[in-house]
C-alpha atoms as a PDB file:
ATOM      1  CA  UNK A   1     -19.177   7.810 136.714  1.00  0.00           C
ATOM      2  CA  UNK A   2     -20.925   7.355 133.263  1.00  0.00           C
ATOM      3  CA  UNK A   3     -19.253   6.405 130.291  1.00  0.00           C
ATOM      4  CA  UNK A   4     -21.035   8.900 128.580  1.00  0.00           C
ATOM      5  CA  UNK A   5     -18.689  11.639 129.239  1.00  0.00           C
ATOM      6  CA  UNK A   6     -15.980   9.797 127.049  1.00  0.00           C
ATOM      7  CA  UNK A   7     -17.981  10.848 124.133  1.00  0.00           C
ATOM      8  CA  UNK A   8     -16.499  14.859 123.972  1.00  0.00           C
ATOM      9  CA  UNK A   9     -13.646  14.486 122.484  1.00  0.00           C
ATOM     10  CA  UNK A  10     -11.820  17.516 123.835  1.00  0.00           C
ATOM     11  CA  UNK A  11     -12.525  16.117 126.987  1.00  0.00           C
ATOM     12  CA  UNK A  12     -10.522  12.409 126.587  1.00  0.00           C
ATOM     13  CA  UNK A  13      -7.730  10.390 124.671  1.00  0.00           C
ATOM     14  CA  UNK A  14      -8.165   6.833 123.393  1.00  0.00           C
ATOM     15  CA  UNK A  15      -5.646   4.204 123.068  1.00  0.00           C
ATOM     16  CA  UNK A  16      -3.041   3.077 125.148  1.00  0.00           C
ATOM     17  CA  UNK A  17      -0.305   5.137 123.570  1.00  0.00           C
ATOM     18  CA  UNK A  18      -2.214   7.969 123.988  1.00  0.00           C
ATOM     19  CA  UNK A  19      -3.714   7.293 127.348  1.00  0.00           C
ATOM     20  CA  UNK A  20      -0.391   6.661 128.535  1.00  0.00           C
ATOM     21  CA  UNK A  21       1.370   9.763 127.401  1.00  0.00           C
ATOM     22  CA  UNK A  22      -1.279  11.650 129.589  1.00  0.00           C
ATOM     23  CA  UNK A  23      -0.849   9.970 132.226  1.00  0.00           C
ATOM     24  CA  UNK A  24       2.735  10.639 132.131  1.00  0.00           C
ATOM     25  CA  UNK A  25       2.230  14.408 131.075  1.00  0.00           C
ATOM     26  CA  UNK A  26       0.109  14.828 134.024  1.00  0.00           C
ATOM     27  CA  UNK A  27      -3.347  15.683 132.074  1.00  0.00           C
ATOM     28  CA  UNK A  28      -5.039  12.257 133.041  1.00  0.00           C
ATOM     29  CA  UNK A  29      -7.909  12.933 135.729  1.00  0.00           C
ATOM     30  CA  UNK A  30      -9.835   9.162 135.020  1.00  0.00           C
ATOM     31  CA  UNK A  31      -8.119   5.899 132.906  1.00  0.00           C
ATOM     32  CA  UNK A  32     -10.315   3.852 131.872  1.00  0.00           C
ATOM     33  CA  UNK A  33      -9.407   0.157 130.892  1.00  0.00           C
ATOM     34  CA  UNK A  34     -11.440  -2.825 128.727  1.00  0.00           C
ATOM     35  CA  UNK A  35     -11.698  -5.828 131.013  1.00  0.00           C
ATOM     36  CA  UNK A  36     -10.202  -8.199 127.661  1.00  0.00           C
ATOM     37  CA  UNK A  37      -7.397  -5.880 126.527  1.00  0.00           C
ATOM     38  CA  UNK A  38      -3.994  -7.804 127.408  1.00  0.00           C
ATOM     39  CA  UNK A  39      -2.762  -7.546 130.763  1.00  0.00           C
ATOM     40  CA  UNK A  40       0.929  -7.065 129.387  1.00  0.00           C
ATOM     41  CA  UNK A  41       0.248  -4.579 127.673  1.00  0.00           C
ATOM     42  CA  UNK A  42      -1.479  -2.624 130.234  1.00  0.00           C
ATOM     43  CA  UNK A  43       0.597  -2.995 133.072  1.00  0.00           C
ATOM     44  CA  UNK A  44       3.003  -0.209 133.196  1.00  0.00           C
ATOM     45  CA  UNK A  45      -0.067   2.043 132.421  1.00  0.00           C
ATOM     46  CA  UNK A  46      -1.950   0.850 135.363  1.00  0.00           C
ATOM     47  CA  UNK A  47       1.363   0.881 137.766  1.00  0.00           C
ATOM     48  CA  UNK A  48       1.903   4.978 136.137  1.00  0.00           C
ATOM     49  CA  UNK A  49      -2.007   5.387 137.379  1.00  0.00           C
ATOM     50  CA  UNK A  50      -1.537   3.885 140.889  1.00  0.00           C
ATOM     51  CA  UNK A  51       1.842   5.700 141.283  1.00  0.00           C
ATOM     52  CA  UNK A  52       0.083   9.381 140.706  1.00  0.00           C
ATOM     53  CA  UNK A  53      -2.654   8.059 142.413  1.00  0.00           C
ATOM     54  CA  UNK A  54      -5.452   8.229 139.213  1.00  0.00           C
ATOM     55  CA  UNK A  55      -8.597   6.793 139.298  1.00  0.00           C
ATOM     56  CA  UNK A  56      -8.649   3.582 137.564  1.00  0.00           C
ATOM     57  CA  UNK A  57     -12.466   2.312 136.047  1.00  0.00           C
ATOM     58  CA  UNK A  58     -12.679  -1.234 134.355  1.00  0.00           C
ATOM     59  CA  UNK A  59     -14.833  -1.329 131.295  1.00  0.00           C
ATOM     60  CA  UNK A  60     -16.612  -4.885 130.622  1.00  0.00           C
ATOM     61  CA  UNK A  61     -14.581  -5.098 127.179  1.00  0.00           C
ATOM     62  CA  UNK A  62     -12.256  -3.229 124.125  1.00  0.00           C
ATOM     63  CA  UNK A  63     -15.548  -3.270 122.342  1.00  0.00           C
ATOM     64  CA  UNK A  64     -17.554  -1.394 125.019  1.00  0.00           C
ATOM     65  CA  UNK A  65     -15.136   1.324 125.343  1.00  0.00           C
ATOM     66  CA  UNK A  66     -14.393   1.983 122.238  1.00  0.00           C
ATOM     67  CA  UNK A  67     -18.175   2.625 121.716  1.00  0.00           C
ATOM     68  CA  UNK A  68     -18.521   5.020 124.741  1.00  0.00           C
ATOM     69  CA  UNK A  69     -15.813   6.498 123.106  1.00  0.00           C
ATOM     70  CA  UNK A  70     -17.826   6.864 120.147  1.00  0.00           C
ATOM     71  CA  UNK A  71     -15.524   4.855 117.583  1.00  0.00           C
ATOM     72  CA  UNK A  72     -16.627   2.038 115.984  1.00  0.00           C
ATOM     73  CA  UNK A  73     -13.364  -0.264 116.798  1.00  0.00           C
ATOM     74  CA  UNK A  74     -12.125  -1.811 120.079  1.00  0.00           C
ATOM     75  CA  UNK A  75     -10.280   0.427 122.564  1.00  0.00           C
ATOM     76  CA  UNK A  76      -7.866  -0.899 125.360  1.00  0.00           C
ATOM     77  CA  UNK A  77      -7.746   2.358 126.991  1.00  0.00           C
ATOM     78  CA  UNK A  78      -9.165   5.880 127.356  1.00  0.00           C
ATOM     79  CA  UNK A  79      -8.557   8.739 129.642  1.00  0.00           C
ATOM     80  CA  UNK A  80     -10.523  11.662 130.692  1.00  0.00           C
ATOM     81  CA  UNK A  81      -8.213  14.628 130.433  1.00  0.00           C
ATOM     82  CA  UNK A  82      -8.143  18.093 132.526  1.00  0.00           C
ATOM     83  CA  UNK A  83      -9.674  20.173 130.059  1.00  0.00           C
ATOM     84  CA  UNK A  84      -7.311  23.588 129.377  1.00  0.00           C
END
């Protein structure tokens, strides 16, 4: 799946707060994680992914994603959300 699809923003969440809450809310479809973001920090959101059985998609770095994502700062994690 492209990274390109990250760029609607009615259509994702960035962050890890953010990503995480959807995940948890139920409105996470694809999480998407940078490859340098700290594993710490994004364990329990990859355990809630593999738990509810969502699609998990490594991005090369925080830098990379947060550009698909269409900001210009690094991004640990971003979800594509069921759109409403």
């Amino acid at each position: 799946m492209s990274l390109e699809v990250l760029r609607n923003p009615r259509l994702r969440v960035i962050g890890l707060k953010q990503t995480t809450k959807a995940v948890e809310r139920g409105q996470a479809r694809t999480v998407y994680l940078a490859g340098d973001a700290d594993e710490r920090l994004v364990r329990d959101l990859v355990s809630k992914c593999r738990e509810r059985g969502i699609e998990l998609v490594r991005v090369e770095s925080m830098a990379a994603l947060g550009k698909a994502c269409g900001i210009d700062v690094g991004a640990a994690a971003a979800a594509l959300v069921r759109s409403e």
